[in-house]
C-alpha atoms as a PDB file:
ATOM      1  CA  UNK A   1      -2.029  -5.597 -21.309  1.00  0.00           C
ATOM      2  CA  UNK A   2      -3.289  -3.763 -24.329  1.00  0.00           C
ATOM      3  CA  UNK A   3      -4.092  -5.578 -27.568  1.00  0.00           C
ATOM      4  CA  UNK A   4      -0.845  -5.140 -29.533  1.00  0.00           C
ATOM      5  CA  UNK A   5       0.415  -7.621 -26.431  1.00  0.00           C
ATOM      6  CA  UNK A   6      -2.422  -9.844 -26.651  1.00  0.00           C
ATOM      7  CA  UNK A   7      -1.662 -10.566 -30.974  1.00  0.00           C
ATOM      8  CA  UNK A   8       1.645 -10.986 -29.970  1.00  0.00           C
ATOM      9  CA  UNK A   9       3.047 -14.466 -30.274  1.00  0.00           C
ATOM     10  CA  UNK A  10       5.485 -16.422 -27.454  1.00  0.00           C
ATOM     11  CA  UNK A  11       8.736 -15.867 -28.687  1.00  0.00           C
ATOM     12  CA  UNK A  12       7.143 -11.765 -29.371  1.00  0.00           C
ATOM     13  CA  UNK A  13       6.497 -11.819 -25.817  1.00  0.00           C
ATOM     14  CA  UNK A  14       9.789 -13.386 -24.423  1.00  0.00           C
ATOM     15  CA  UNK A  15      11.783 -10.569 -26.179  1.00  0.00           C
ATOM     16  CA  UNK A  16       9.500  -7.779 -25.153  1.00  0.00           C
ATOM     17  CA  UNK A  17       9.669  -8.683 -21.889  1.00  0.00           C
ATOM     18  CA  UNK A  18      13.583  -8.700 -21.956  1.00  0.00           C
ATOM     19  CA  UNK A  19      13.318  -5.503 -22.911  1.00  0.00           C
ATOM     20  CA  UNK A  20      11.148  -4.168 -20.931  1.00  0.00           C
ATOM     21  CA  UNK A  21      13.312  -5.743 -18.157  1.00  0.00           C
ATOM     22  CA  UNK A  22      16.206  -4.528 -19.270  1.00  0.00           C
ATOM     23  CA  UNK A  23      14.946  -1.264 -19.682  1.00  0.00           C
ATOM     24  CA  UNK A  24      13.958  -1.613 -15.609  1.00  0.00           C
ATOM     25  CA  UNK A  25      17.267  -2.795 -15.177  1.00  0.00           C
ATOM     26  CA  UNK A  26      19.116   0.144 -16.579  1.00  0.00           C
ATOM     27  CA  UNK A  27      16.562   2.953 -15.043  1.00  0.00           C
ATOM     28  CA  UNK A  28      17.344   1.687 -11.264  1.00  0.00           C
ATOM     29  CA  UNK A  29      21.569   1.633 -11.555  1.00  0.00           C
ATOM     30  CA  UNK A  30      20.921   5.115 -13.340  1.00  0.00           C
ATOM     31  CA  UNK A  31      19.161   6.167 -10.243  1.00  0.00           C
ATOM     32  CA  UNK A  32      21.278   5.025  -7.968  1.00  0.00           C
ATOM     33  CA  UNK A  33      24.405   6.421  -9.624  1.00  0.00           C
ATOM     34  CA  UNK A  34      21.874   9.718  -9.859  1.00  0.00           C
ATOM     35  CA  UNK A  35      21.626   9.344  -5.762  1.00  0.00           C
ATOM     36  CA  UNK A  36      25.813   8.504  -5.595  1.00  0.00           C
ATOM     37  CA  UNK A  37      26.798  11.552  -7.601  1.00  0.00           C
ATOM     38  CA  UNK A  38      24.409  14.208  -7.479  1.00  0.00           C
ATOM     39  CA  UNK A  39      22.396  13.706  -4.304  1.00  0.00           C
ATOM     40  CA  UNK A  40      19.123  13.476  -6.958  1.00  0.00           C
ATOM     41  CA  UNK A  41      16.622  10.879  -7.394  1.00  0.00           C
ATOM     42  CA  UNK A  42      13.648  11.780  -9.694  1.00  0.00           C
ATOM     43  CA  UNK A  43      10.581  10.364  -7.939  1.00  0.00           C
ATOM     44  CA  UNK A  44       8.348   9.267 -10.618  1.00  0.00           C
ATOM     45  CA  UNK A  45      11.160   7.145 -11.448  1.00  0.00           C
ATOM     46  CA  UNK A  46      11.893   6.148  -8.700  1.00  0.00           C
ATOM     47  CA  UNK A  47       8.366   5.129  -7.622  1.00  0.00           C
ATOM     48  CA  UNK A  48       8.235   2.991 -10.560  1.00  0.00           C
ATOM     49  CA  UNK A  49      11.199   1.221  -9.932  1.00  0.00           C
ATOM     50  CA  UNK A  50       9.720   0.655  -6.315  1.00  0.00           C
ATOM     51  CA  UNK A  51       6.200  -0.551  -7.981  1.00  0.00           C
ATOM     52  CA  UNK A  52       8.161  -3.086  -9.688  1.00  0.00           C
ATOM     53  CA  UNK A  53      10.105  -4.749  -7.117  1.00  0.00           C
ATOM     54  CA  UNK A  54       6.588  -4.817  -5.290  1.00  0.00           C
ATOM     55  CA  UNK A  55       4.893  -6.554  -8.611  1.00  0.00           C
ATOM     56  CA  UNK A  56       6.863  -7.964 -11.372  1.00  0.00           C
ATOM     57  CA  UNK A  57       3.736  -7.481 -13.655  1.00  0.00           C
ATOM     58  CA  UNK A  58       3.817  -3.691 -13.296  1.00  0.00           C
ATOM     59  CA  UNK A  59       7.127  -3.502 -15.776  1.00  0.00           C
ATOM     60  CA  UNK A  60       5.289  -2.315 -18.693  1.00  0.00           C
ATOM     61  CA  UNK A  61       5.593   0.523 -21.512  1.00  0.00           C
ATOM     62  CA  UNK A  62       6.187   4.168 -20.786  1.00  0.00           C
ATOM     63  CA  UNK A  63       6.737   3.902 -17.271  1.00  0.00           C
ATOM     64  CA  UNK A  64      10.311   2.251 -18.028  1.00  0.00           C
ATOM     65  CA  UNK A  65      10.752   4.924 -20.738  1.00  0.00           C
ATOM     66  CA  UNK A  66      14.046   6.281 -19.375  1.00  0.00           C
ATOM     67  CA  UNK A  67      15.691   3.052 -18.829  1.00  0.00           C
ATOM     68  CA  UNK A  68      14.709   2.045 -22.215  1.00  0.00           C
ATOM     69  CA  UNK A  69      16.410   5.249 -24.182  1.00  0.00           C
ATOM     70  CA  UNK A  70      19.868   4.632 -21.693  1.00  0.00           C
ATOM     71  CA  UNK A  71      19.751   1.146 -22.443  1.00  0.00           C
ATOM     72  CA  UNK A  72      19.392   1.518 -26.093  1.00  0.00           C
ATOM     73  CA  UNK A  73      22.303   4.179 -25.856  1.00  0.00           C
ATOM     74  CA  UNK A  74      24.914   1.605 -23.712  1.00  0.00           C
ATOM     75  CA  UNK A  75      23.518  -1.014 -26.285  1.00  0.00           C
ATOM     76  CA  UNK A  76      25.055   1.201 -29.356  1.00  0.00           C
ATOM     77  CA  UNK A  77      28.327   2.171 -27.643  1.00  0.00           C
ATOM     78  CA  UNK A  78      27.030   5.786 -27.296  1.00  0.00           C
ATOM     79  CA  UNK A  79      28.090   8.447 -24.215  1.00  0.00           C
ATOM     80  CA  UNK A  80      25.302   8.060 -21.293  1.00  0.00           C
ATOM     81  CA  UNK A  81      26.545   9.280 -17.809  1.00  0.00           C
ATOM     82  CA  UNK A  82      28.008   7.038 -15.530  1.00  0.00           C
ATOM     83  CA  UNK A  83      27.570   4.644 -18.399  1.00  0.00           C
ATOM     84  CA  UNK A  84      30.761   2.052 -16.536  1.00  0.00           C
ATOM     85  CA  UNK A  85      28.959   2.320 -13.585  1.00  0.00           C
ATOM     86  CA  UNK A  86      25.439   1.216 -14.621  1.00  0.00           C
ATOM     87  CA  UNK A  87      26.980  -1.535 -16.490  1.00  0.00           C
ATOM     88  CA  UNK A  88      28.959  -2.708 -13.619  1.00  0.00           C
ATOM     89  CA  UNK A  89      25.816  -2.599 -11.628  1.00  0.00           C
ATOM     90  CA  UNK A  90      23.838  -4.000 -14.239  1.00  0.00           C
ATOM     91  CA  UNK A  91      26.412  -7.342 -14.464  1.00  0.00           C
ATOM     92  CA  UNK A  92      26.606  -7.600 -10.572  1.00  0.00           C
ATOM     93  CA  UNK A  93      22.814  -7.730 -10.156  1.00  0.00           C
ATOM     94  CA  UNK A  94      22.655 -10.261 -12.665  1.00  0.00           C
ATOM     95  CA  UNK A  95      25.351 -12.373 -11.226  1.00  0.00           C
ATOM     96  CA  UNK A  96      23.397 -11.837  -7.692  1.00  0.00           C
ATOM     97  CA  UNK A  97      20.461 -12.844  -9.257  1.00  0.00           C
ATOM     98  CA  UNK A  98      21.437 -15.940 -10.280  1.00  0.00           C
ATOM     99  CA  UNK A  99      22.687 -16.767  -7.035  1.00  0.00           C
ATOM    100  CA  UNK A 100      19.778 -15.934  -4.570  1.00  0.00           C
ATOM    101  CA  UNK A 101      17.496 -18.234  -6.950  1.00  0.00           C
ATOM    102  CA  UNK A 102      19.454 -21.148  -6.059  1.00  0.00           C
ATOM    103  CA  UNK A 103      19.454 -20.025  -2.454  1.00  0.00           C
ATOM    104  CA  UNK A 104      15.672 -21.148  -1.443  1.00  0.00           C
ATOM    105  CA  UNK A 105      16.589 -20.154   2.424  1.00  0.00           C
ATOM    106  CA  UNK A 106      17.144 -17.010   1.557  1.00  0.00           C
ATOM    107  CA  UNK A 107      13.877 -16.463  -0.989  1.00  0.00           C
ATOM    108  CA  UNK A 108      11.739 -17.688   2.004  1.00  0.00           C
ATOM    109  CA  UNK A 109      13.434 -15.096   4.093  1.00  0.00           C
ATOM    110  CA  UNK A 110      12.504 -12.585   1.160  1.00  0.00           C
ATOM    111  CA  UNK A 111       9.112 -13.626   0.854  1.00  0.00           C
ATOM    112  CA  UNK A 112       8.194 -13.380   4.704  1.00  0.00           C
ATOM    113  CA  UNK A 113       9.364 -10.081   4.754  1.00  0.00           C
ATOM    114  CA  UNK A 114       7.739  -8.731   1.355  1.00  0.00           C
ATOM    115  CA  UNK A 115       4.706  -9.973   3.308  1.00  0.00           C
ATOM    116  CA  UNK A 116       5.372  -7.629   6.601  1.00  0.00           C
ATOM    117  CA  UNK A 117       6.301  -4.825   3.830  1.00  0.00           C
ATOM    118  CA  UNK A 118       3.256  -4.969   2.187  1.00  0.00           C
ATOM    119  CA  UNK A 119       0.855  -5.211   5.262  1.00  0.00           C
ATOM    120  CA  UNK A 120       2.858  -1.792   6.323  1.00  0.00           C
ATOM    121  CA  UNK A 121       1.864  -0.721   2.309  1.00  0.00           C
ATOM    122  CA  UNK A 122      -1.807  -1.336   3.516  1.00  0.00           C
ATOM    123  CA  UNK A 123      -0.896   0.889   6.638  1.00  0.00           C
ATOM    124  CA  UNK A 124       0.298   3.675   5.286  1.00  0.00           C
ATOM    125  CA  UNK A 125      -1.122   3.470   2.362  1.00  0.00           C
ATOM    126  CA  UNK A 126       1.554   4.616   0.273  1.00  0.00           C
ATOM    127  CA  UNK A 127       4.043   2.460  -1.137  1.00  0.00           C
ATOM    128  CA  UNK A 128       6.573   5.066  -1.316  1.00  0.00           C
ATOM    129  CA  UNK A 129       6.685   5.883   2.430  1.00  0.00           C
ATOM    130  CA  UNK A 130       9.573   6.515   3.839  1.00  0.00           C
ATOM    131  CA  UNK A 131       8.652   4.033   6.924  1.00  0.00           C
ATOM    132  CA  UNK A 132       8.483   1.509   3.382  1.00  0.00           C
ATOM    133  CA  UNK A 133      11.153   2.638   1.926  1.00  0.00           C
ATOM    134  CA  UNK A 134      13.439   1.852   5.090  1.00  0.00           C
ATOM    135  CA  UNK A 135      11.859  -1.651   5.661  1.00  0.00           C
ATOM    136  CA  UNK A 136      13.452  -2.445   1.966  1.00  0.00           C
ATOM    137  CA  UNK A 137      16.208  -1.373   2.522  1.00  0.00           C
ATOM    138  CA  UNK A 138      16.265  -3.156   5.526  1.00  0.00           C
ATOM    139  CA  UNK A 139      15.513  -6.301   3.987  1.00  0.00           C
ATOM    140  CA  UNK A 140      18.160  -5.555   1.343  1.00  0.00           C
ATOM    141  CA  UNK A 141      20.688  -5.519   4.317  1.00  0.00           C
ATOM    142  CA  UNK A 142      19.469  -8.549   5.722  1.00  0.00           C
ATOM    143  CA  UNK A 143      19.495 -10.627   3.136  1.00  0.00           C
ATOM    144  CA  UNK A 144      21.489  -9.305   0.180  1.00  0.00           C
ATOM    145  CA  UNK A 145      23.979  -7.375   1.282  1.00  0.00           C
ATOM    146  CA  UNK A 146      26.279 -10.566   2.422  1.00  0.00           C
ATOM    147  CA  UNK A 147      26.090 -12.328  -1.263  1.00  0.00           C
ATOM    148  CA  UNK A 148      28.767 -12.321  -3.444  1.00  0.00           C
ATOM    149  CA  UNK A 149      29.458 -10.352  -6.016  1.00  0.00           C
ATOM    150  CA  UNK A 150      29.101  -7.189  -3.564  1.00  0.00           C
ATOM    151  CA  UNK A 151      27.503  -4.198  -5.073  1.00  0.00           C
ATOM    152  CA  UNK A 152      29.763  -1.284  -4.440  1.00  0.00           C
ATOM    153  CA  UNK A 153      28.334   2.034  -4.962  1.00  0.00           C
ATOM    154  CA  UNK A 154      31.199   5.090  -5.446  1.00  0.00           C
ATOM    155  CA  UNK A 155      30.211   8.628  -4.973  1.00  0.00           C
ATOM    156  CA  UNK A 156      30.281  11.716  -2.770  1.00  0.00           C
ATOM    157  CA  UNK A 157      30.290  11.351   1.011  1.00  0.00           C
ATOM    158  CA  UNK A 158      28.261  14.122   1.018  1.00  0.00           C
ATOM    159  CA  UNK A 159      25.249  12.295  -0.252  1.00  0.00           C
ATOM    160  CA  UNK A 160      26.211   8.276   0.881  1.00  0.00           C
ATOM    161  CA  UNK A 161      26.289   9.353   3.816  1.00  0.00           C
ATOM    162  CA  UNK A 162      22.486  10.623   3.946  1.00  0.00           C
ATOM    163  CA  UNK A 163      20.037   7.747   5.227  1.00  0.00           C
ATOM    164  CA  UNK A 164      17.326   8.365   3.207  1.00  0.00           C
ATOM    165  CA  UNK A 165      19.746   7.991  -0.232  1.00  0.00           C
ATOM    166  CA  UNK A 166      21.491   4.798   1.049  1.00  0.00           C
ATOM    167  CA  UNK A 167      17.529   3.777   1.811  1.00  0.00           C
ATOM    168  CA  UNK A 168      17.223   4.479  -1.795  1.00  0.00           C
ATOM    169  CA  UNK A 169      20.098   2.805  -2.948  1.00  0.00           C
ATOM    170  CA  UNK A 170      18.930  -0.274  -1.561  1.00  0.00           C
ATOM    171  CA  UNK A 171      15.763  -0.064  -2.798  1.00  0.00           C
ATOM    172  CA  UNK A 172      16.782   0.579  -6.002  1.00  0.00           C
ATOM    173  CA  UNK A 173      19.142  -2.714  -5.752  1.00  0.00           C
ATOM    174  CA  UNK A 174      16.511  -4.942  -4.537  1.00  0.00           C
ATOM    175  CA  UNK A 175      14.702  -3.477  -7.329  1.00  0.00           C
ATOM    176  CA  UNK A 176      17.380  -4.431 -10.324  1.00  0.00           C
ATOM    177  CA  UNK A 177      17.580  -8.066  -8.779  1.00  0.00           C
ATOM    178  CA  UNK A 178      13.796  -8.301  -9.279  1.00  0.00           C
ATOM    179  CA  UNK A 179      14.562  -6.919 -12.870  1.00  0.00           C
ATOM    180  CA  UNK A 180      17.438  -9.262 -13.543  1.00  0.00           C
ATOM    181  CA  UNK A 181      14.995 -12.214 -12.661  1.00  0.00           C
ATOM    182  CA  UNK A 182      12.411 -11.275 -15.396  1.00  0.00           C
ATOM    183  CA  UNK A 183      15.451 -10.576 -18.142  1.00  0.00           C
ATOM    184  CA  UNK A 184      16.411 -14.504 -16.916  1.00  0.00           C
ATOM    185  CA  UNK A 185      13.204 -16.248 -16.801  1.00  0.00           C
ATOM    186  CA  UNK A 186      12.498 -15.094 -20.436  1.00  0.00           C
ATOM    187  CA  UNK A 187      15.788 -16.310 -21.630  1.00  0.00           C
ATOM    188  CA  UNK A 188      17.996 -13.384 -21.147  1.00  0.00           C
ATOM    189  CA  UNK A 189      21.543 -14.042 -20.576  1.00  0.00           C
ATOM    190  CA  UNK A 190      24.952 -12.777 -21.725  1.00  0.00           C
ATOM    191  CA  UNK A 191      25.252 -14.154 -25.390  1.00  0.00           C
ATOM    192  CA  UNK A 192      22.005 -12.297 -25.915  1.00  0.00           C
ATOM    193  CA  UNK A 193      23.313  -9.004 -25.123  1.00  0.00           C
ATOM    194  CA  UNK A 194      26.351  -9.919 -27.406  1.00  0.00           C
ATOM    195  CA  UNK A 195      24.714 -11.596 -30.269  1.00  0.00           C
ATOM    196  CA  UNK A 196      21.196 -10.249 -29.931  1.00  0.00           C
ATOM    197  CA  UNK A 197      21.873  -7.020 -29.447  1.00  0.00           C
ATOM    198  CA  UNK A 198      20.013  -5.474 -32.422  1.00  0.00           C
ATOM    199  CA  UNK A 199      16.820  -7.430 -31.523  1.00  0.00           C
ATOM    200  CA  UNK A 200      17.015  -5.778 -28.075  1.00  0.00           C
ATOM    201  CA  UNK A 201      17.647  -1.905 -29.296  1.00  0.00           C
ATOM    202  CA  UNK A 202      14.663  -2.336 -31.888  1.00  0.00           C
ATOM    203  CA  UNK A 203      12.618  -3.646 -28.814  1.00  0.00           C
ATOM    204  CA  UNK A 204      13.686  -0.948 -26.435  1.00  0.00           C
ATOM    205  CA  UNK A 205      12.421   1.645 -29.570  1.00  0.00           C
ATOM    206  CA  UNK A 206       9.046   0.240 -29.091  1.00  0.00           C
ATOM    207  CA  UNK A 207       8.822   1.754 -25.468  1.00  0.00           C
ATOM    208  CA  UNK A 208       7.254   5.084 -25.916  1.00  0.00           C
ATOM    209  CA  UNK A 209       6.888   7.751 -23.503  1.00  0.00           C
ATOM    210  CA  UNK A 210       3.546   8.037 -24.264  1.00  0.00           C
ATOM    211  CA  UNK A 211       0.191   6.530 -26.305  1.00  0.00           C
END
């Protein structure tokens, strides 16, 4: 946390961080529409949105740039690719979200396996292994896939039908819950993207791709 943070006061803070996890939010449905459409997934990107789900902390500025400039766009009604698809993604992760935190059998079932994950992490040492990537996505399919609202990812056959992209995808999703939760726990919610929206686009200007 750098100093601006630190003089920062609590409500400051609360609508950074919504920001910021919006911004995380947007960046992994971007990806995974990237994956659904055109077979891409840009890795530093990616990684981040994998160091996140790992550690809620790590959703800071810069490394959420991208997310940040598409969520400011969908925020002001302007053209961003795939735009209805990130937002349907975005809603249905929220919904999920909420769900799985009222669903305590199901977060202990998380937890356990974060802790396998990240003794593999300490194996490999590379978070961004494919041996890791497919134990997330593993534990996606174990746990989240069955919750309603279903996610449903459109796009070519050509690239869904890959492993390592539906890997991804996963990934990714597990990645936008963890998002969701931070936009929640700091008071996030739908009125906020109605009736706060300004707030949140002169937030999301804040994040800078670099110092």
């Amino acid at each position: 946390m750098n100093d601006a943070q630190h003089n920062l006061n609590p409500k400051q803070q609360r609508e950074k961080q919504r920001a910021l996890a919006l911004a995380a939010l947007t960046q992994a449905c971007a990806l995974i529409e990237s994956i659904a459409q055109e077979g891409k997934c840009e890795q530093a990107q990616f990684a981040c949105c994998m160091d996140a789900f790992f550690d809620e902390a790590y959703i800071g500025e810069r490394v959420f740039f991208t997310g940040a400039v598409k969520a400011k766009r969908l925020l002001q009604g302007h053209d961003v690719p795939y735009a209805k698809h990130i937002l349907t993604h975005s809603a249905t992760l929220i919904n999920l979200e909420r769900k799985l935190a009222k669903q305590p059998n199901k977060l202990h079932q998380i937890g356990e396996g974060l802790q396998r994950i990240e003794k593999q992490v300490q194996y490999f040492n590379d978070p961004y292994h494919s041996n890791i990537v497919s134990a997330v996505a593993h534990l996606y399919g174990e746990t989240i896939s069955d919750m309603k609202p279903r996610v449903i990812v459109r796009g070519k056959s050509e690239f869904l039908q890959q492993t390592h992209n539906t890997e991804k995808i996963r990934c990714l999703l597990f990645s936008g819950i963890r998002a969701a939760w931070i936009w929640r726990t700091h008071g996030g919610n739908t009125l906020r993207l109605v009736f706060g929206r300004k707030k949140l686009v002169k937030e999301l200007e804040k994040i800078r791709l670099s110092t």
